[in-house]
C-alpha atoms as a PDB file:
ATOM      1  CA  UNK A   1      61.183 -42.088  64.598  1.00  0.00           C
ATOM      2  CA  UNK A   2      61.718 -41.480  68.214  1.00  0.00           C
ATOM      3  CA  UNK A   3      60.471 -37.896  68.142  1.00  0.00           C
ATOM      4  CA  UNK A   4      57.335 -39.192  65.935  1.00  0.00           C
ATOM      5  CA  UNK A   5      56.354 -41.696  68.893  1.00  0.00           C
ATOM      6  CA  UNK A   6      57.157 -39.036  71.140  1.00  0.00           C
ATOM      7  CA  UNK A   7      55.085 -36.433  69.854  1.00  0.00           C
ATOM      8  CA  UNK A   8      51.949 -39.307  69.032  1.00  0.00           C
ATOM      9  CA  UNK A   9      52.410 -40.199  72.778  1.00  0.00           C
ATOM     10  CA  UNK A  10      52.435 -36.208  73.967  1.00  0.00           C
ATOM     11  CA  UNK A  11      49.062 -35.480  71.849  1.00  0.00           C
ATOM     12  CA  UNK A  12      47.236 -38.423  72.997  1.00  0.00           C
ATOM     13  CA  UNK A  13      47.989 -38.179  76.757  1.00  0.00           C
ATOM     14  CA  UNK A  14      47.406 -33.914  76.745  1.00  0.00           C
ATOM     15  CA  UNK A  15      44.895 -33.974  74.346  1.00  0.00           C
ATOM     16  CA  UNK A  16      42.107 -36.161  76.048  1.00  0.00           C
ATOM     17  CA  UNK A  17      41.390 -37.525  72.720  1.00  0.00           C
ATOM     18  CA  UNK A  18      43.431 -40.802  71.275  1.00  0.00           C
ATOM     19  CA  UNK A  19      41.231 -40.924  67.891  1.00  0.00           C
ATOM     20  CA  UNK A  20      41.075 -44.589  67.378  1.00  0.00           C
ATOM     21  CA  UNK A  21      40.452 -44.525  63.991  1.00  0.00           C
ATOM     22  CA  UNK A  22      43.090 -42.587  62.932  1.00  0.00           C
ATOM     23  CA  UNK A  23      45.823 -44.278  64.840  1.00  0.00           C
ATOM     24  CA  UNK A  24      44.791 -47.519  63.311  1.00  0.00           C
ATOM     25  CA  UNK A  25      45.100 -46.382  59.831  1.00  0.00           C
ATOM     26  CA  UNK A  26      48.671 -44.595  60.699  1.00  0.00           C
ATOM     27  CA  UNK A  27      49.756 -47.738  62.525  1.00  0.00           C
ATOM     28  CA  UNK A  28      48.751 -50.335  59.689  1.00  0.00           C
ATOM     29  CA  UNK A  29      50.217 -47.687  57.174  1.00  0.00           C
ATOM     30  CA  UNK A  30      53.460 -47.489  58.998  1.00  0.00           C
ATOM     31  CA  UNK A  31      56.499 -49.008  57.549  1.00  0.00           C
ATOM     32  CA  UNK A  32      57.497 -52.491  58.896  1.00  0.00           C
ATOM     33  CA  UNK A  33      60.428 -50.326  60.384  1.00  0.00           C
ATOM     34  CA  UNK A  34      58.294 -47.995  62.295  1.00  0.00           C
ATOM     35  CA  UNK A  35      55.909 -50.790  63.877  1.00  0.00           C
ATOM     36  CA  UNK A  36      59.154 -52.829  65.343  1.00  0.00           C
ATOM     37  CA  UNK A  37      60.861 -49.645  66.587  1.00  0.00           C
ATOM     38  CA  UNK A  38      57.346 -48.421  68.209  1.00  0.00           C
ATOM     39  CA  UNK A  39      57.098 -51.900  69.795  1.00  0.00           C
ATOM     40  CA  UNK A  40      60.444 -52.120  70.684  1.00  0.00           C
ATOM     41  CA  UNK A  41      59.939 -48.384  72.509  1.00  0.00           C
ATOM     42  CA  UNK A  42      58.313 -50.230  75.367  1.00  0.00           C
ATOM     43  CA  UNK A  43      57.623 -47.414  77.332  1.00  0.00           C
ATOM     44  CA  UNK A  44      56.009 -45.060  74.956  1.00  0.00           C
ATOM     45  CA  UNK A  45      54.307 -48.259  73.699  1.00  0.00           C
ATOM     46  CA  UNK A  46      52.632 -48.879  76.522  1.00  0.00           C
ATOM     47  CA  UNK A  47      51.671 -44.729  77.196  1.00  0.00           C
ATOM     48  CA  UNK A  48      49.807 -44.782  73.971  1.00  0.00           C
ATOM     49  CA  UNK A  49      48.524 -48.645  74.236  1.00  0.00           C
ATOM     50  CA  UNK A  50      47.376 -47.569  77.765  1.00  0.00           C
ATOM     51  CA  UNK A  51      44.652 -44.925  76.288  1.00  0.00           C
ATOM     52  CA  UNK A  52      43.302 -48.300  74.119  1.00  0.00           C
ATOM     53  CA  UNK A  53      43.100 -50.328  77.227  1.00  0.00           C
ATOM     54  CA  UNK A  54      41.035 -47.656  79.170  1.00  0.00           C
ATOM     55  CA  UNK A  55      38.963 -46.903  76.649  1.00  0.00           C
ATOM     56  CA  UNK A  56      38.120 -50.271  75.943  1.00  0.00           C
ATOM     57  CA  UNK A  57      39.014 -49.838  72.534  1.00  0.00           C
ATOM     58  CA  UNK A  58      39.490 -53.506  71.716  1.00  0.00           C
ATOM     59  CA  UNK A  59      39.641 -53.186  68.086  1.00  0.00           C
ATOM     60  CA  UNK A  60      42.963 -50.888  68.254  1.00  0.00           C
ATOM     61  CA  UNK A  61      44.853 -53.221  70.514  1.00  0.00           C
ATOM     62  CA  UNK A  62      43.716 -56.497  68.306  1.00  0.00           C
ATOM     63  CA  UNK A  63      45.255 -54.270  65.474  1.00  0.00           C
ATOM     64  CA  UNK A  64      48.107 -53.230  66.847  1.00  0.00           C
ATOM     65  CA  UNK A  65      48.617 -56.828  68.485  1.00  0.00           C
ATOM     66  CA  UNK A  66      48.087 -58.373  65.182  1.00  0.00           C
ATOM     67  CA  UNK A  67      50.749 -55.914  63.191  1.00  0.00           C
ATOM     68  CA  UNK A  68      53.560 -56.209  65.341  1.00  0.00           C
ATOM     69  CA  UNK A  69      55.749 -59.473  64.709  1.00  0.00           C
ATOM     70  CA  UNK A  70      55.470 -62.359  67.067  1.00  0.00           C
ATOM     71  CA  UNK A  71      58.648 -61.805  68.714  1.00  0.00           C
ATOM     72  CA  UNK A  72      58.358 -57.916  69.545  1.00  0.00           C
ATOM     73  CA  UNK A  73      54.492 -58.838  70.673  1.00  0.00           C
ATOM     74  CA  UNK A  74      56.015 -61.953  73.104  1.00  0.00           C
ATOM     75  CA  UNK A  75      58.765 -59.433  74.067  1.00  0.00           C
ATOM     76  CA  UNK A  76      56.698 -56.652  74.868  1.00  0.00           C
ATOM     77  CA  UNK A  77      54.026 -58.631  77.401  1.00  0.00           C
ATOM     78  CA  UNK A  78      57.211 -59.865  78.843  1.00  0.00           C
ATOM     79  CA  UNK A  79      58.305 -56.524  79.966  1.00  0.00           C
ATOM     80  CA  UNK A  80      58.025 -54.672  83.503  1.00  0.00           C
ATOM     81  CA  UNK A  81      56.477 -52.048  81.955  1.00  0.00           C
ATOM     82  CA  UNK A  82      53.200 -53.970  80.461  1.00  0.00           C
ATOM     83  CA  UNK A  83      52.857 -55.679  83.175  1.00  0.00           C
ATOM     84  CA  UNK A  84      52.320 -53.165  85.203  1.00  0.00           C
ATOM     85  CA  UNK A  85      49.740 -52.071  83.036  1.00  0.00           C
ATOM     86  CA  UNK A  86      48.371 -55.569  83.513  1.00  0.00           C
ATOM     87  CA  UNK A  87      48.323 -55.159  87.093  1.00  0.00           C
ATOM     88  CA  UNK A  88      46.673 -52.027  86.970  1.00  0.00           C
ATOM     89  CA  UNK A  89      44.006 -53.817  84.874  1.00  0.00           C
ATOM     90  CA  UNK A  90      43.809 -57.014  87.180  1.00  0.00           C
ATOM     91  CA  UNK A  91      43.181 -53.935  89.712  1.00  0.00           C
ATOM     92  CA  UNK A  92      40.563 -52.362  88.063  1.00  0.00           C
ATOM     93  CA  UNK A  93      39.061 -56.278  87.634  1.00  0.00           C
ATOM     94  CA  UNK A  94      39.629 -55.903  83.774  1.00  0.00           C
ATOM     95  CA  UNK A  95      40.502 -59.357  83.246  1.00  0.00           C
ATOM     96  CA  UNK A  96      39.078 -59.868  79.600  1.00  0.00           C
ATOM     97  CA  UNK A  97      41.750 -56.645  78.427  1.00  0.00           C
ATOM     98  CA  UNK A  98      44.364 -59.217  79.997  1.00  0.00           C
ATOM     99  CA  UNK A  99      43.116 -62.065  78.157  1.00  0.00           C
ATOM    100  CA  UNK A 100      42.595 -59.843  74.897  1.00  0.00           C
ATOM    101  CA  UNK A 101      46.223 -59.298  75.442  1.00  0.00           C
ATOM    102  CA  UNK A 102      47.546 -62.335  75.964  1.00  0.00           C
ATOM    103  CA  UNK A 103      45.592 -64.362  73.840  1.00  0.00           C
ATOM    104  CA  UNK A 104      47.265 -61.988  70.839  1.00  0.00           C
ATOM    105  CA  UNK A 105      50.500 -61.968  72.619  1.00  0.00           C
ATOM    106  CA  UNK A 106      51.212 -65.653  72.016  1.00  0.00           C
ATOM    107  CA  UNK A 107      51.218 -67.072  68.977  1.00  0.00           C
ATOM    108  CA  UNK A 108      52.363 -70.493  69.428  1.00  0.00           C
ATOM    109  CA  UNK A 109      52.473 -72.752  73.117  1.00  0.00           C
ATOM    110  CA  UNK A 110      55.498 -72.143  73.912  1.00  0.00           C
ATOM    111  CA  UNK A 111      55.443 -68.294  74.317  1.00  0.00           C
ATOM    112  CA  UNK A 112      53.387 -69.315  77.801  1.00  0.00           C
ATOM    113  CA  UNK A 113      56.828 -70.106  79.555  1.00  0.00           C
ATOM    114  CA  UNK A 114      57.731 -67.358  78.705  1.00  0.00           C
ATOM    115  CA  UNK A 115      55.225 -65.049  79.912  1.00  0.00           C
ATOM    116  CA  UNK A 116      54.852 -67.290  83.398  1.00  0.00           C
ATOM    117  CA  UNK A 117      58.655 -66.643  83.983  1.00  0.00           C
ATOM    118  CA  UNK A 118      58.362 -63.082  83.049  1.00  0.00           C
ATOM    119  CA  UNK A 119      55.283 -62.818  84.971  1.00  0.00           C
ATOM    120  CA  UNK A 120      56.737 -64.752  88.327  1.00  0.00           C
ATOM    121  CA  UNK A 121      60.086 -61.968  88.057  1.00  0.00           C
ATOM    122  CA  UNK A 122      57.509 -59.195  87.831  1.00  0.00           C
ATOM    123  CA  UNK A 123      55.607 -60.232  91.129  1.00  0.00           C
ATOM    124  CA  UNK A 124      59.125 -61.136  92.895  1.00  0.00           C
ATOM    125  CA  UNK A 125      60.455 -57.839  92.368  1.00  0.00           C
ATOM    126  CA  UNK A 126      57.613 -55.788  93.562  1.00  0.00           C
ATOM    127  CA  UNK A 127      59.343 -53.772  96.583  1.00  0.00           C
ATOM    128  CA  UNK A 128      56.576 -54.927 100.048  1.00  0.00           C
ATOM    129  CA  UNK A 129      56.410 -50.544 100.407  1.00  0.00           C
ATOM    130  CA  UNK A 130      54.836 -50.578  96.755  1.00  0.00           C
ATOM    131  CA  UNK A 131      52.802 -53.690  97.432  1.00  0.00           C
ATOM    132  CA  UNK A 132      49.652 -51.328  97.845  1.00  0.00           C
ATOM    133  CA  UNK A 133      50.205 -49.572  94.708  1.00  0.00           C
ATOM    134  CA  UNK A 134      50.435 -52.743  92.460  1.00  0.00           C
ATOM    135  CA  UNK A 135      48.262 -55.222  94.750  1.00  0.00           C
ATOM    136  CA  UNK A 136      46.666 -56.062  98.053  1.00  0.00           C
ATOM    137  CA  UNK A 137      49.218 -58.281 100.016  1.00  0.00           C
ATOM    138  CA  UNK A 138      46.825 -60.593 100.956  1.00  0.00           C
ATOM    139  CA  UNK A 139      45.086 -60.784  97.079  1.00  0.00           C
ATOM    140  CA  UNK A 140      47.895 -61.010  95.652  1.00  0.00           C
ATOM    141  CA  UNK A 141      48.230 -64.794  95.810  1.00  0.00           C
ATOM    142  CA  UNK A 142      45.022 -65.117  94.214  1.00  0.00           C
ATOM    143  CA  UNK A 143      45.725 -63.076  91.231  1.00  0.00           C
ATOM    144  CA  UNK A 144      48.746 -64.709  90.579  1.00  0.00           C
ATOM    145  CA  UNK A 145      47.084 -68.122  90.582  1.00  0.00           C
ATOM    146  CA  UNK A 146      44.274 -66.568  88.430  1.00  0.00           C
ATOM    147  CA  UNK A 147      46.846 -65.275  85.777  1.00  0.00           C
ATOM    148  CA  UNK A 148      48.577 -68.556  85.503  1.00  0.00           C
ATOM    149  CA  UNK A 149      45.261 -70.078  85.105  1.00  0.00           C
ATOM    150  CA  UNK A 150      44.412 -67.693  82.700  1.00  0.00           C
ATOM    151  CA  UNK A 151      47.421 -68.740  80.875  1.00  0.00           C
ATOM    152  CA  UNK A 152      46.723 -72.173  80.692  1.00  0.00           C
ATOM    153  CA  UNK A 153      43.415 -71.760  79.505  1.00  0.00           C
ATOM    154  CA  UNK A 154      44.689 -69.430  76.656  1.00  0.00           C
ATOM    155  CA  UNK A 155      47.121 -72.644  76.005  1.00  0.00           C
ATOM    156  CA  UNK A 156      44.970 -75.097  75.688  1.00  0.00           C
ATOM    157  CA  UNK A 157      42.579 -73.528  73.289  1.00  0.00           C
ATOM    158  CA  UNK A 158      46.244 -72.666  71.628  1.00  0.00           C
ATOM    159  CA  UNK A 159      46.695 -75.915  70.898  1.00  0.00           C
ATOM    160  CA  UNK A 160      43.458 -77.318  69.973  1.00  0.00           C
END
């Protein structure tokens, strides 16, 4: 399975072209087996998610949110790796693809905790040399306090 991710991960990011279309049908297609290794592959994951969120392609990553059990999708917008795609989004001032995400990310209340703590390591552990790469210093402050309000937005209309 590795070498499968692999290769879909190598053709997408050489070829220029991530056919949208076709990934969707291969991903809801896939064995149950394939979809939890692929999201448990965070890295790769989030190379071949990362064309979607570019792109736009909103209809992908609501597929591929919606086909992945809740625990993988929790665990994987936990992870270092998505959220530095989130930051890169947040940079870009793509805040619906991080609402997109999160709002399919947590299926039930509780999973907020969970993302604020992951989220709160994330922005702790961010070296001050590689500050500029992920945020502005002095903006970073405000982004955090947008994402958590983000997230308690997403959790209220969770619960109502």
């Amino acid at each position: 399975m590795g070498h499968l991710i692999a290769d879909i991960t190598e053709n997408i990011s050489y070829s220029g072209y991530y056919f949208p279309e076709l990934f969707q049908k291969f991903f809801l297609l896939s064995p149950i087996d394939f979809r939890k290794y692929f999201a448990a592959n965070k890295f790769q994951f989030c190379s071949i998610l990362s064309n979607f969120f570019y792109a736009e392609d909103t209809e992908t990553i609501k597929i591929v949110f919606r086909n992945i059990d809740d625990e993988d999708r929790i665990k994987l917008v936990c992870g270092y790796t998505f959220f530095r795609l989130f930051n890169d989004l947040i940079m870009r001032d793509k805040w619906h693809l991080v609402e997109l995400s999160i709002r399919e990310a947590m299926p039930s209340k509780g999973d907020k905790n969970r993302v604020k703590k992951a989220y709160m390591e994330f922005f702790e552990g961010i070296d001050p040399g590689e500050m500029t790469e992920c945020v502005l210093a002095e903006s970073s402050e405000r982004q955090r306090k947008r994402f958590f309000e983000l997230l308690d937005e997403i959790d209220s209309s969770v619960c109502q």
